[in-house]
PDB file of N, CA and C in Angstrom:
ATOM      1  N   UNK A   1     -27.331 -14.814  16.963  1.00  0.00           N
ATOM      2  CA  UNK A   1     -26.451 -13.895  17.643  1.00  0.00           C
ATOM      3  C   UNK A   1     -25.069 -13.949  17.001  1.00  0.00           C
ATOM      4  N   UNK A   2     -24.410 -12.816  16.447  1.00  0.00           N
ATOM      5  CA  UNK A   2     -23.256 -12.586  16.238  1.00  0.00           C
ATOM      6  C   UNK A   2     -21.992 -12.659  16.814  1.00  0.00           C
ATOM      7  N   UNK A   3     -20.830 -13.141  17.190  1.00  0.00           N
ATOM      8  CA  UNK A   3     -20.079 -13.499  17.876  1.00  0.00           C
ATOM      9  C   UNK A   3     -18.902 -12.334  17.414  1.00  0.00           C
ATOM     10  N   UNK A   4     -18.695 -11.478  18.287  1.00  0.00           N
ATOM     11  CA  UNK A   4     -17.476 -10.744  17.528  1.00  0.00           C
ATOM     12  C   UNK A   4     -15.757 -11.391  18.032  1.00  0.00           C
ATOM     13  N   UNK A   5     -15.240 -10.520  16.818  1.00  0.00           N
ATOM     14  CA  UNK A   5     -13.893 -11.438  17.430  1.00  0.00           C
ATOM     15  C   UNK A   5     -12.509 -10.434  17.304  1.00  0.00           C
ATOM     16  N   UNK A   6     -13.582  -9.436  17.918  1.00  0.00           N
ATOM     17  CA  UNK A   6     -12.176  -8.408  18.580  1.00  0.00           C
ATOM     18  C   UNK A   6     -12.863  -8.176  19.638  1.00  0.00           C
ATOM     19  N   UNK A   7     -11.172  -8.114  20.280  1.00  0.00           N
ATOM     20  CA  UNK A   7     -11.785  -7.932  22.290  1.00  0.00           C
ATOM     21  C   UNK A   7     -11.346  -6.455  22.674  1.00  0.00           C
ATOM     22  N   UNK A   8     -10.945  -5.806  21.544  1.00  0.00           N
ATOM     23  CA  UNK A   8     -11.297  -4.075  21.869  1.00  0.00           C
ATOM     24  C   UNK A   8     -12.796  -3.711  21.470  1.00  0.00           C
ATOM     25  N   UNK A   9     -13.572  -4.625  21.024  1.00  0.00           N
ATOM     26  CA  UNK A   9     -15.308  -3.552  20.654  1.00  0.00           C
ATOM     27  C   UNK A   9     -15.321  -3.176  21.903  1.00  0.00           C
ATOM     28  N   UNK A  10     -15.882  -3.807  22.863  1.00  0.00           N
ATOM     29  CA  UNK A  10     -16.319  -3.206  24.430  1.00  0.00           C
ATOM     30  C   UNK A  10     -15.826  -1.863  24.842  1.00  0.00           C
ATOM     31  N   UNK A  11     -14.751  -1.142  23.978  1.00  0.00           N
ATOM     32  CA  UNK A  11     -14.163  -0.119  24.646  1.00  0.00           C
ATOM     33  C   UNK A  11     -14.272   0.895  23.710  1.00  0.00           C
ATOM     34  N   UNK A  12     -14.883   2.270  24.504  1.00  0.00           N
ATOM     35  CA  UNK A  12     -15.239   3.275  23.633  1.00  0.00           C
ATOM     36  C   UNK A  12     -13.874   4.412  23.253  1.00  0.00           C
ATOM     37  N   UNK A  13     -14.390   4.677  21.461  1.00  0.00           N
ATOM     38  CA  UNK A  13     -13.167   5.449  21.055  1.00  0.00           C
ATOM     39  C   UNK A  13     -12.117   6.090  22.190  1.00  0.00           C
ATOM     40  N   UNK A  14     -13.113   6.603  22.950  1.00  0.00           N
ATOM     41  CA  UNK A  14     -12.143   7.713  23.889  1.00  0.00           C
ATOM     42  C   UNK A  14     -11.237   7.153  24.805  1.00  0.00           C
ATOM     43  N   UNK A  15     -11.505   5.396  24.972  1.00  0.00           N
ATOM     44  CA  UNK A  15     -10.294   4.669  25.438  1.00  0.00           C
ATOM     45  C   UNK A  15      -9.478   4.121  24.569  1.00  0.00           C
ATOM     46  N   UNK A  16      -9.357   4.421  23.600  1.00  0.00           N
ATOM     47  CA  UNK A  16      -8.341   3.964  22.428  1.00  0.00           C
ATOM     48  C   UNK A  16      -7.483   4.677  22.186  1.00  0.00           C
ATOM     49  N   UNK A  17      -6.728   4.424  21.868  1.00  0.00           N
ATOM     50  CA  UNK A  17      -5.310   5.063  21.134  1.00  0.00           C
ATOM     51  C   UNK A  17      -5.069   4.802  19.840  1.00  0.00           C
ATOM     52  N   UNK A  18      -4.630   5.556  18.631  1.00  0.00           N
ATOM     53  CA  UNK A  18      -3.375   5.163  17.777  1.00  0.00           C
ATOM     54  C   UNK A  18      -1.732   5.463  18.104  1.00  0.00           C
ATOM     55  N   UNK A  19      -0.901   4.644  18.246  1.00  0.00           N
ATOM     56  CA  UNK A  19       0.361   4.516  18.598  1.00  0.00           C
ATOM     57  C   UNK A  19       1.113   4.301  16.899  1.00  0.00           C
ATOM     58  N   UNK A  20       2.453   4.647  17.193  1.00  0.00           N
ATOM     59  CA  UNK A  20       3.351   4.717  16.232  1.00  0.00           C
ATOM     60  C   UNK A  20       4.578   3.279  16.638  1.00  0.00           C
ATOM     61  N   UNK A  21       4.785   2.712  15.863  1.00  0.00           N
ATOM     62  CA  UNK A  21       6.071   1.758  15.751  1.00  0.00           C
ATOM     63  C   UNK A  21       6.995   1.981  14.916  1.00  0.00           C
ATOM     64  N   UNK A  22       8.482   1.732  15.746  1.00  0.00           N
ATOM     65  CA  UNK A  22       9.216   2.363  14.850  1.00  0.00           C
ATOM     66  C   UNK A  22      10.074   0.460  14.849  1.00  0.00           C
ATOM     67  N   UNK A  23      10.913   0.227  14.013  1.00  0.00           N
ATOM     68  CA  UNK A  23      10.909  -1.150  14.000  1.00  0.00           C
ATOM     69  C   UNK A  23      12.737  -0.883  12.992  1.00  0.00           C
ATOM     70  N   UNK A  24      13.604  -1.225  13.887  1.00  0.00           N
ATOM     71  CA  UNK A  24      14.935  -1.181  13.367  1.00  0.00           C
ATOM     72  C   UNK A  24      15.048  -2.054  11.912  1.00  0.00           C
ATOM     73  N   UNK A  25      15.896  -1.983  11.219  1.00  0.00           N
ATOM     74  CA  UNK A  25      15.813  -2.530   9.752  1.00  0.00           C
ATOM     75  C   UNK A  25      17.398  -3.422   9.701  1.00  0.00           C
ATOM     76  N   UNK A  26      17.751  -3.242  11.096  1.00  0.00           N
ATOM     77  CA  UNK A  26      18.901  -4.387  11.391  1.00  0.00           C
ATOM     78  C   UNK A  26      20.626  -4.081  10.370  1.00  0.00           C
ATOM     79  N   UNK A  27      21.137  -4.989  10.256  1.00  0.00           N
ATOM     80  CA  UNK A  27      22.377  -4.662   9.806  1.00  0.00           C
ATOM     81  C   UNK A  27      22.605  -5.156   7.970  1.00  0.00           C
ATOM     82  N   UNK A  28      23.620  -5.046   7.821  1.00  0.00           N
ATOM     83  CA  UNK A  28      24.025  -5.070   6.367  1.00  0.00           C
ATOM     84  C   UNK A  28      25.012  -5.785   6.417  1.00  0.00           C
ATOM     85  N   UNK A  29      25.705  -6.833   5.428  1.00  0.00           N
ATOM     86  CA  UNK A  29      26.690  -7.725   5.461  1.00  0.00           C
ATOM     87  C   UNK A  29      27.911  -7.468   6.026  1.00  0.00           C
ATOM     88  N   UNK A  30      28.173  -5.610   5.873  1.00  0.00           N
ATOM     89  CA  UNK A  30      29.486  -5.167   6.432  1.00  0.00           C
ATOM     90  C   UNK A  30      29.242  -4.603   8.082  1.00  0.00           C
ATOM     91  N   UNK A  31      28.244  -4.652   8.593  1.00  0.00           N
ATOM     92  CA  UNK A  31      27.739  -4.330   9.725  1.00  0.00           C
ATOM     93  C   UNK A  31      27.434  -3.100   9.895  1.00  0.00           C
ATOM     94  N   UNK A  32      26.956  -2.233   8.866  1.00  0.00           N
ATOM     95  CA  UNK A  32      26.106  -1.049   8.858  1.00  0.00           C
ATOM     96  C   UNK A  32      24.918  -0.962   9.362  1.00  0.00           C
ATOM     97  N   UNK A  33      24.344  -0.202   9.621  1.00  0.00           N
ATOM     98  CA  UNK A  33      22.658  -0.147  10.068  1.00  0.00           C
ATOM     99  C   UNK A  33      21.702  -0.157   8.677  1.00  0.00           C
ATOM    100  N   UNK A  34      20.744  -0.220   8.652  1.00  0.00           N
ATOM    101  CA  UNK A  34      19.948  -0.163   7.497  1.00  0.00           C
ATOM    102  C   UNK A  34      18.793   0.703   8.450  1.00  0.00           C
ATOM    103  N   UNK A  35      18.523   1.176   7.361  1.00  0.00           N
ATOM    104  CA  UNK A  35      17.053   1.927   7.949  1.00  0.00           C
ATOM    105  C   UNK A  35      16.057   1.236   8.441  1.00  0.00           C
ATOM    106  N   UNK A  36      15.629   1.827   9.077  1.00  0.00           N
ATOM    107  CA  UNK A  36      14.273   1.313  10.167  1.00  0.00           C
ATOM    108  C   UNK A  36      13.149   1.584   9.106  1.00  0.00           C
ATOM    109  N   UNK A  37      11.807   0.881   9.719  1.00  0.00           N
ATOM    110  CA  UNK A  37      10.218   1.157   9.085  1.00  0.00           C
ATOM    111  C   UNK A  37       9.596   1.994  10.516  1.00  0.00           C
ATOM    112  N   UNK A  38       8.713   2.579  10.100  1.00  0.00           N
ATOM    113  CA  UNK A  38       7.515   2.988  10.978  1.00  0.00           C
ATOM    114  C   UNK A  38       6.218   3.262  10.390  1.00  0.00           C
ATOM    115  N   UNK A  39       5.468   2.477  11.602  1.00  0.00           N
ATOM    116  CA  UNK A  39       3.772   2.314  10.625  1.00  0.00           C
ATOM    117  C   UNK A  39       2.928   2.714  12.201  1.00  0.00           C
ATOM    118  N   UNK A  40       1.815   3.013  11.543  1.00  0.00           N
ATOM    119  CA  UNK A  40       0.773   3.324  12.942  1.00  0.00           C
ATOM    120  C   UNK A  40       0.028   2.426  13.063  1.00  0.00           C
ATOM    121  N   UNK A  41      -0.604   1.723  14.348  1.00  0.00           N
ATOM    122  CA  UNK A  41      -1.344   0.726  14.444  1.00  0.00           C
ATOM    123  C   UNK A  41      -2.665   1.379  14.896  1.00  0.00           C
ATOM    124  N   UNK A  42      -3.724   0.967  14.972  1.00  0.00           N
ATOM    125  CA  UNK A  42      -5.278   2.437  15.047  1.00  0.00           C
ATOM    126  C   UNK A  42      -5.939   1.299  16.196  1.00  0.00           C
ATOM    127  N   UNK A  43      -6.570   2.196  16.830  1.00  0.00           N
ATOM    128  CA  UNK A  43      -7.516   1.619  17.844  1.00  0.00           C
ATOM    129  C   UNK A  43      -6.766   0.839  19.363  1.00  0.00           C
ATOM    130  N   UNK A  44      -6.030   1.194  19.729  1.00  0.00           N
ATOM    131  CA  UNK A  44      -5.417   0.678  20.847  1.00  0.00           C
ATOM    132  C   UNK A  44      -5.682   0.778  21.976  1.00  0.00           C
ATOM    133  N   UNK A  45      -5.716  -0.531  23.067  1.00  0.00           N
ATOM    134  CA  UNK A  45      -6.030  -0.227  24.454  1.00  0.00           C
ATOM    135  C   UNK A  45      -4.310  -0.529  24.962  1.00  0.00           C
ATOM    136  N   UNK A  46      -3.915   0.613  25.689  1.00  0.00           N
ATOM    137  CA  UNK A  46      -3.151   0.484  26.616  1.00  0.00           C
ATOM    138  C   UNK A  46      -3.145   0.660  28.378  1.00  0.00           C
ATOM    139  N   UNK A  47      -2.995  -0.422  28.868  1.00  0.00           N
ATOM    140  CA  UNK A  47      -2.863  -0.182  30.298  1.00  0.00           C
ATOM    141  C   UNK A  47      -1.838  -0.508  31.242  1.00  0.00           C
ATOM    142  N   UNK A  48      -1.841   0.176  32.187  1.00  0.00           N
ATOM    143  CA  UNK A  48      -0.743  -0.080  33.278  1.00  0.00           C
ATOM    144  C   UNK A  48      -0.910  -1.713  33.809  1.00  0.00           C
ATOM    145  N   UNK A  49       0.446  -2.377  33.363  1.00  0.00           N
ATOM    146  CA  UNK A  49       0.164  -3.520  35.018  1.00  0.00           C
ATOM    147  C   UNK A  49      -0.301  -4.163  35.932  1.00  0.00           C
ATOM    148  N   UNK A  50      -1.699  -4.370  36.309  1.00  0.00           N
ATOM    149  CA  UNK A  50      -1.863  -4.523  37.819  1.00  0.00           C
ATOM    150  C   UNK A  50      -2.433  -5.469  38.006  1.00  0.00           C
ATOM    151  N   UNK A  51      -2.042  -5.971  39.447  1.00  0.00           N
ATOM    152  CA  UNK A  51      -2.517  -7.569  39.728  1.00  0.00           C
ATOM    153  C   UNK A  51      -2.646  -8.010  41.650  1.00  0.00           C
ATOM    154  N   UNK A  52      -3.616  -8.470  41.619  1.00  0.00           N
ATOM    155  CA  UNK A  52      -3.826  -9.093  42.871  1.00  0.00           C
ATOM    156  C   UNK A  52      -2.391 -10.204  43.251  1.00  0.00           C
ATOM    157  N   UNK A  53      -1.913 -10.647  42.762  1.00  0.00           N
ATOM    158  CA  UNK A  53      -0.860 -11.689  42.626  1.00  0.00           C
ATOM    159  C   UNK A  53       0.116 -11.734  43.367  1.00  0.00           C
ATOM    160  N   UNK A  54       0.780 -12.410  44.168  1.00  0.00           N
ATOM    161  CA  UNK A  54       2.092 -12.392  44.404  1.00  0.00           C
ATOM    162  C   UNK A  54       2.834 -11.748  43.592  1.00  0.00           C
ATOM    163  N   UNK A  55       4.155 -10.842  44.108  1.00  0.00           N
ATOM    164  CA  UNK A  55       4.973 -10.556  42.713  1.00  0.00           C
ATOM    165  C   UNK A  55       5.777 -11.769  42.385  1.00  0.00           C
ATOM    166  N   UNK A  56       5.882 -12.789  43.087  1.00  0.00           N
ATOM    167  CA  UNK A  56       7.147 -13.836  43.025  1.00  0.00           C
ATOM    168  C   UNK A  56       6.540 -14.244  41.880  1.00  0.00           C
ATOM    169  N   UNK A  57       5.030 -14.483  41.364  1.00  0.00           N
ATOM    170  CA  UNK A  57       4.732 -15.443  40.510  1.00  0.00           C
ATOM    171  C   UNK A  57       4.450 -14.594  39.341  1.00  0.00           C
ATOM    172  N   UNK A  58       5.023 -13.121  39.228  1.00  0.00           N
ATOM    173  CA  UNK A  58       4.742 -12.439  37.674  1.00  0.00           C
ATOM    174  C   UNK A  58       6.241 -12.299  37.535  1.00  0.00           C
ATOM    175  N   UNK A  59       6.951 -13.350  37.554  1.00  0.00           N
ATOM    176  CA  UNK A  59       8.764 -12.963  37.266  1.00  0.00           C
ATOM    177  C   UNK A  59       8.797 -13.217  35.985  1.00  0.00           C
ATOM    178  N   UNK A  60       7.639 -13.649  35.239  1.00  0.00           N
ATOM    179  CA  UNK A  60       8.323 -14.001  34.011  1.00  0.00           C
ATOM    180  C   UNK A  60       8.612 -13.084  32.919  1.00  0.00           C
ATOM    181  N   UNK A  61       8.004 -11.933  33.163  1.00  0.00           N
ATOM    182  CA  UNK A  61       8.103 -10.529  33.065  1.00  0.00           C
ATOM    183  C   UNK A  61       8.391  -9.516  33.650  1.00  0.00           C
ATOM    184  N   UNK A  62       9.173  -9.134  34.528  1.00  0.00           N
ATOM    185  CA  UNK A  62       9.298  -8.833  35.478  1.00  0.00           C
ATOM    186  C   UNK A  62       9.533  -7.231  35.326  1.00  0.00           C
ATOM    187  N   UNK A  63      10.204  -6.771  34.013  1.00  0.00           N
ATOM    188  CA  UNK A  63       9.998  -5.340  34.081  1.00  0.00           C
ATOM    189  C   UNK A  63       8.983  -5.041  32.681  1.00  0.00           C
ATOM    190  N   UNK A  64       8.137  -5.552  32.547  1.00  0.00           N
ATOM    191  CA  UNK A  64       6.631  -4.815  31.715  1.00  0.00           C
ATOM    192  C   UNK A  64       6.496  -4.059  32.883  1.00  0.00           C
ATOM    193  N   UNK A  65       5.884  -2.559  32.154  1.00  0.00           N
ATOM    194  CA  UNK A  65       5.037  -1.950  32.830  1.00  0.00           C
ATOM    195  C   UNK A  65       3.828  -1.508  32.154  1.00  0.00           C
ATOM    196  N   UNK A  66       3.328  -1.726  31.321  1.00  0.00           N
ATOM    197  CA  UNK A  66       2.097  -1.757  30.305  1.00  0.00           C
ATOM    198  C   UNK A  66       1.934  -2.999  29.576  1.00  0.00           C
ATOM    199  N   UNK A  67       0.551  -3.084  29.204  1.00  0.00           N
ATOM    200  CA  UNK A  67       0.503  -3.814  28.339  1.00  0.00           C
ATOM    201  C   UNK A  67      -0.899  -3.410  26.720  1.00  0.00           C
ATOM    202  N   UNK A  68      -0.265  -3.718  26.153  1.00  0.00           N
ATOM    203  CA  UNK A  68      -1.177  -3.208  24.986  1.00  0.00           C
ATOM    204  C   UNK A  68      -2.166  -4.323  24.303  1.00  0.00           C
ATOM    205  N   UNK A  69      -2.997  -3.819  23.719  1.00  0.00           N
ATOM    206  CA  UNK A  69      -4.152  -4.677  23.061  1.00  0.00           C
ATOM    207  C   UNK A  69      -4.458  -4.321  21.867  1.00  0.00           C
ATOM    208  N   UNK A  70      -4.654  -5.036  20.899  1.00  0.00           N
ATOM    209  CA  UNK A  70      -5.004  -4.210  19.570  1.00  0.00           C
ATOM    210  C   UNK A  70      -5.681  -5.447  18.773  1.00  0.00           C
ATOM    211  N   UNK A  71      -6.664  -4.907  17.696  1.00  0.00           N
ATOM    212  CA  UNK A  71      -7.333  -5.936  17.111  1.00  0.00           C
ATOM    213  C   UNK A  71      -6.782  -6.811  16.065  1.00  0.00           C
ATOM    214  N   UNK A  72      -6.950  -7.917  15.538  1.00  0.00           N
ATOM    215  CA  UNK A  72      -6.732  -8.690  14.694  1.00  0.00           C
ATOM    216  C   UNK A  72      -5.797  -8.386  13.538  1.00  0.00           C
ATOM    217  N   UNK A  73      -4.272  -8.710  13.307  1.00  0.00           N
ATOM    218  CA  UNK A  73      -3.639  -8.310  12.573  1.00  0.00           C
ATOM    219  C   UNK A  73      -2.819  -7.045  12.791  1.00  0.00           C
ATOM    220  N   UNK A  74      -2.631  -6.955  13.853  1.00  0.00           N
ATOM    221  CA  UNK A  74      -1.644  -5.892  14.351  1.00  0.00           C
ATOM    222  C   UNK A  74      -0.323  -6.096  13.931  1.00  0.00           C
ATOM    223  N   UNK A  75       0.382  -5.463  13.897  1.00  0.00           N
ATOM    224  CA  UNK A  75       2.011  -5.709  13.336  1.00  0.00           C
ATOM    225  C   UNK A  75       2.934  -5.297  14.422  1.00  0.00           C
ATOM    226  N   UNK A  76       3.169  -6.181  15.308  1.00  0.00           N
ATOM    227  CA  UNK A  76       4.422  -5.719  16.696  1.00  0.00           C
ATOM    228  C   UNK A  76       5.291  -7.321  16.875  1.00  0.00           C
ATOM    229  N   UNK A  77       6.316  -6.649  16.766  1.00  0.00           N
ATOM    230  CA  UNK A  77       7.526  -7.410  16.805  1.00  0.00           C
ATOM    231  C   UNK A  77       8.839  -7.139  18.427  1.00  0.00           C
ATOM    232  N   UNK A  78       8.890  -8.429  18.860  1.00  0.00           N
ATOM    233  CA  UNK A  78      10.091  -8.074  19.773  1.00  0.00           C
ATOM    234  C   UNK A  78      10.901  -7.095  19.496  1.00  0.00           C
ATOM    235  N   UNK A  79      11.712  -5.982  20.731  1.00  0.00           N
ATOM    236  CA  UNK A  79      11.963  -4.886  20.250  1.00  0.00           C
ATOM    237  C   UNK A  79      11.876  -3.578  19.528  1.00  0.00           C
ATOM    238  N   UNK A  80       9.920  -3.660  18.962  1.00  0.00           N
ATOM    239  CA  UNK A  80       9.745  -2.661  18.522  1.00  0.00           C
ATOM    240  C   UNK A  80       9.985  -1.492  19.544  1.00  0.00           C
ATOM    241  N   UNK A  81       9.640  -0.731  19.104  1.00  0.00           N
ATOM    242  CA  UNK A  81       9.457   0.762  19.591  1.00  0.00           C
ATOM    243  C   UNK A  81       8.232   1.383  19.793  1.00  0.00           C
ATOM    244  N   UNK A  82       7.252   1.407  20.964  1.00  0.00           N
ATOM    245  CA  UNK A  82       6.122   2.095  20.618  1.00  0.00           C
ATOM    246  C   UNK A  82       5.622   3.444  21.111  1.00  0.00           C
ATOM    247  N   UNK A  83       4.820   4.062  20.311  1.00  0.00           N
ATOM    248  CA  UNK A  83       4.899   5.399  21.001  1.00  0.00           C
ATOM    249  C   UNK A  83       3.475   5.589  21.420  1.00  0.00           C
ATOM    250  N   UNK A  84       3.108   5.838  22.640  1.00  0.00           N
ATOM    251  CA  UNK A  84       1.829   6.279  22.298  1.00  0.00           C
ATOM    252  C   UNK A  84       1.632   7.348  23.453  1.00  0.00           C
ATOM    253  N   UNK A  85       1.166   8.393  22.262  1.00  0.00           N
ATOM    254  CA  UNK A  85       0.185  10.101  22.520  1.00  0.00           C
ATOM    255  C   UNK A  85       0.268  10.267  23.800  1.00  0.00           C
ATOM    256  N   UNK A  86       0.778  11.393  24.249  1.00  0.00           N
ATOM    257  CA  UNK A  86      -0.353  11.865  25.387  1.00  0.00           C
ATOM    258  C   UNK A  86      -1.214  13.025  24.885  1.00  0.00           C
ATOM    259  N   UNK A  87      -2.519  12.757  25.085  1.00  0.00           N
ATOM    260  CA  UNK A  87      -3.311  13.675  24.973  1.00  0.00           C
ATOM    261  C   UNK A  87      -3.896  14.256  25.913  1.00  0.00           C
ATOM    262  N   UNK A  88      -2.999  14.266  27.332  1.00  0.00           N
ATOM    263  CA  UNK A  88      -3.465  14.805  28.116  1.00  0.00           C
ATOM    264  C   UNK A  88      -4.789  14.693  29.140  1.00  0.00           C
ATOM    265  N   UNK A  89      -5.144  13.051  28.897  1.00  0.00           N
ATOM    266  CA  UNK A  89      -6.581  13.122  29.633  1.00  0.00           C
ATOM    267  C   UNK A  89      -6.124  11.889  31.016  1.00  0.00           C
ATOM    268  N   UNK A  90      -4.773  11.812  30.443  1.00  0.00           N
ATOM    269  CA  UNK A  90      -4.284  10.611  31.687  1.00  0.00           C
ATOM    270  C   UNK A  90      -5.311   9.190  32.080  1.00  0.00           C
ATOM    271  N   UNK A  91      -5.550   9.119  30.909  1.00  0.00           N
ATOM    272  CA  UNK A  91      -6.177   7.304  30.893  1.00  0.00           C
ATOM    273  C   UNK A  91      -5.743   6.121  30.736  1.00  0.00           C
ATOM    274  N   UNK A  92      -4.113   6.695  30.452  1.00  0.00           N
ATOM    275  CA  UNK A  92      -3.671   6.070  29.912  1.00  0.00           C
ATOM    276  C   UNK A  92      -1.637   6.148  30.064  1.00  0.00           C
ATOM    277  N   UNK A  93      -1.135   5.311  30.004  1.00  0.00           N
ATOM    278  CA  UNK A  93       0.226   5.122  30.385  1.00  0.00           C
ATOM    279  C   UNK A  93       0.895   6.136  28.570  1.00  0.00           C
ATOM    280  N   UNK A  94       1.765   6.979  28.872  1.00  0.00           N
ATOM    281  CA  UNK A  94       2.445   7.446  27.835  1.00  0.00           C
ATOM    282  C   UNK A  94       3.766   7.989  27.844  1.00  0.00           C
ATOM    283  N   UNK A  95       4.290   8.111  26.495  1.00  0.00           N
ATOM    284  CA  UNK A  95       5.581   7.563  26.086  1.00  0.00           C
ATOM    285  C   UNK A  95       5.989   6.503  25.041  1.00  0.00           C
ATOM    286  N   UNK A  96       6.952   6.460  25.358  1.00  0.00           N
ATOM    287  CA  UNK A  96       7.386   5.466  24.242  1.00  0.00           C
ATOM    288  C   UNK A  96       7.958   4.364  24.989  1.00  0.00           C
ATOM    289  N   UNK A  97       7.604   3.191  24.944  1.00  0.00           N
ATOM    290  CA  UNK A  97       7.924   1.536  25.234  1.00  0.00           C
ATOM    291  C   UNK A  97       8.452   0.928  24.020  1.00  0.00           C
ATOM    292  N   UNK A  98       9.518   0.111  24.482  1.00  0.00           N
ATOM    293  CA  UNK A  98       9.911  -1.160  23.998  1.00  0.00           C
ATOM    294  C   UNK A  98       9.049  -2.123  24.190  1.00  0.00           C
ATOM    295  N   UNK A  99       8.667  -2.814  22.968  1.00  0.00           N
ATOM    296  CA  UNK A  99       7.770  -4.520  23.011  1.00  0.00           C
ATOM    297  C   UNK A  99       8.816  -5.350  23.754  1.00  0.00           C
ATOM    298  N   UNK A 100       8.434  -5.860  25.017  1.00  0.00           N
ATOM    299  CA  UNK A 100       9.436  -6.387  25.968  1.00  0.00           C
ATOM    300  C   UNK A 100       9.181  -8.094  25.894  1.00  0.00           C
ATOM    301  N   UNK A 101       9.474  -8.889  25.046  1.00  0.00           N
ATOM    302  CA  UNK A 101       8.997 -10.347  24.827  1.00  0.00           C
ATOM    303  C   UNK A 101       7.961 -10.542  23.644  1.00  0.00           C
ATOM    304  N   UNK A 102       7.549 -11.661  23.494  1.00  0.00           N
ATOM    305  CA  UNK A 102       6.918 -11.829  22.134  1.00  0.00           C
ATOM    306  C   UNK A 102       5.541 -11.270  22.077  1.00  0.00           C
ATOM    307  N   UNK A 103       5.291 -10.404  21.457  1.00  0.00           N
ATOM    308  CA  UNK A 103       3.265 -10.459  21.177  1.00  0.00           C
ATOM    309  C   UNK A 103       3.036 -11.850  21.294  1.00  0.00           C
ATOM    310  N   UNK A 104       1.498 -11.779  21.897  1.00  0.00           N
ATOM    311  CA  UNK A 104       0.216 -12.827  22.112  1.00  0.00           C
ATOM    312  C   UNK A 104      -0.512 -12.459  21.062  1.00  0.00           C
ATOM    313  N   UNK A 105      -0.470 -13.628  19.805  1.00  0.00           N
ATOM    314  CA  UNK A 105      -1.853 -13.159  19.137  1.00  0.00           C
ATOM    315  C   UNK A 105      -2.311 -14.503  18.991  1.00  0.00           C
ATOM    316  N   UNK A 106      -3.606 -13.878  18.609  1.00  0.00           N
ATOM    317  CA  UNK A 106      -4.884 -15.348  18.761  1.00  0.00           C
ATOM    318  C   UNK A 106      -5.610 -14.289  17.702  1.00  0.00           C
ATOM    319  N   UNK A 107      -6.771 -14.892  18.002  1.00  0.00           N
ATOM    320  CA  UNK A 107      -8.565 -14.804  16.807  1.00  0.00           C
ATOM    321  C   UNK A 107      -9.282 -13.479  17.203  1.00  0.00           C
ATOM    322  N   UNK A 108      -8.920 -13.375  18.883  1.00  0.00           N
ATOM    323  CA  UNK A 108      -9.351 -12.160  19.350  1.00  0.00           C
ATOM    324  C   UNK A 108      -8.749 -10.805  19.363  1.00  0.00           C
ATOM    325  N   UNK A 109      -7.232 -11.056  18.440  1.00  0.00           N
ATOM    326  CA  UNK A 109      -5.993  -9.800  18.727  1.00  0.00           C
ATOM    327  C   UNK A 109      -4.982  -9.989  19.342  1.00  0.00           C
ATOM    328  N   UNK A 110      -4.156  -9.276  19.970  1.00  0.00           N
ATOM    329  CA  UNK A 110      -2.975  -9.300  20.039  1.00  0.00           C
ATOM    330  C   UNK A 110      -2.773  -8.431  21.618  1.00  0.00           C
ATOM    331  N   UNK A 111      -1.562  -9.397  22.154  1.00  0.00           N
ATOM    332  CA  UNK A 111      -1.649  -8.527  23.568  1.00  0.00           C
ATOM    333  C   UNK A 111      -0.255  -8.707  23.649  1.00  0.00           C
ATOM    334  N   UNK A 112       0.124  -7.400  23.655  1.00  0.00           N
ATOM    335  CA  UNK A 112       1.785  -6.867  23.627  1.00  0.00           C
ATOM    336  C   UNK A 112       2.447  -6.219  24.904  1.00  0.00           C
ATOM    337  N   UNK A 113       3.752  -6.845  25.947  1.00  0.00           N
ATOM    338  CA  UNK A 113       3.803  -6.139  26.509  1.00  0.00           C
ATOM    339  C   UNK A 113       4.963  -5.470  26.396  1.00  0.00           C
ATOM    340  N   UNK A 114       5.003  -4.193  27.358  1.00  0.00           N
ATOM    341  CA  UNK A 114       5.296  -3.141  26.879  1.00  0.00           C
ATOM    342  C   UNK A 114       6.555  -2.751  27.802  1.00  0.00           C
ATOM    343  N   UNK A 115       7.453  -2.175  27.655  1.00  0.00           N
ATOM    344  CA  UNK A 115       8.369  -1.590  29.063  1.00  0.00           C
ATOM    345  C   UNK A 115       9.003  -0.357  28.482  1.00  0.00           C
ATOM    346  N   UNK A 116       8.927   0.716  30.089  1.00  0.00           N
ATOM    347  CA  UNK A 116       9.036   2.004  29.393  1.00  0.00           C
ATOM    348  C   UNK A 116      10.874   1.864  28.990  1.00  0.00           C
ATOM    349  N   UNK A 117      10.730   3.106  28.201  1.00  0.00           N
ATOM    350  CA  UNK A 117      12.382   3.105  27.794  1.00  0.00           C
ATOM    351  C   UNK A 117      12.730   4.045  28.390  1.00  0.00           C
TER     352      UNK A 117
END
């Protein structure tokens, strides 16, 4: 038996997304801006929030309101920018979020959360 080691297989295309990151390129010795990058990340699960939980005990995040999933080798950095589609079938949280704290990555992918801007 094969062991896979992305935890988006289970989810069919039509729950996926590709999202856009836009990723600031920070300052210059005289304190100018430098240009930003933007790259697309393919296959994305995004979802709303939700939890049986006390809220007292999800403070450690306290304004995520999505959180994203993506397979092995994703590229999201604190403060990115993410955009993702609406295509109109409402499965899904859309707009554009700030990466609100550090990506989670491990063997299985990456779990990013998200807060709207």
């Amino acid at each position: 038996m094969r062991l896979t080691t992305d935890r988006l297989r289970p989810y069919s295309r039509f729950e996926r997304v590709d999202v856009t990151v836009e990723r600031g390129g920070g300052k210059d010795p005289k304190g100018d801006q430098l240009p930003g990058t933007t790259h697309t990340v393919e296959n994305c699960l995004v979802t709303t929030q939700r939890t049986t939980e006390e809220p007292a005990s999800r403070s450690d995040l306290p304004e995520t309101t999505a959180w994203l999933f993506a397979s092995p080798g994703a590229d999201f950095q604190p403060q990115d920018v993410v955009t993702v589609p609406d295509d109109g079938r409402r499965i899904r949280p859309t707009g554009r979020f700030v990466v609100n704290g550090d990506p989670d990555f491990g063997q299985l992918g990456c779990r990013v959360p998200l807060r709207r801007v």
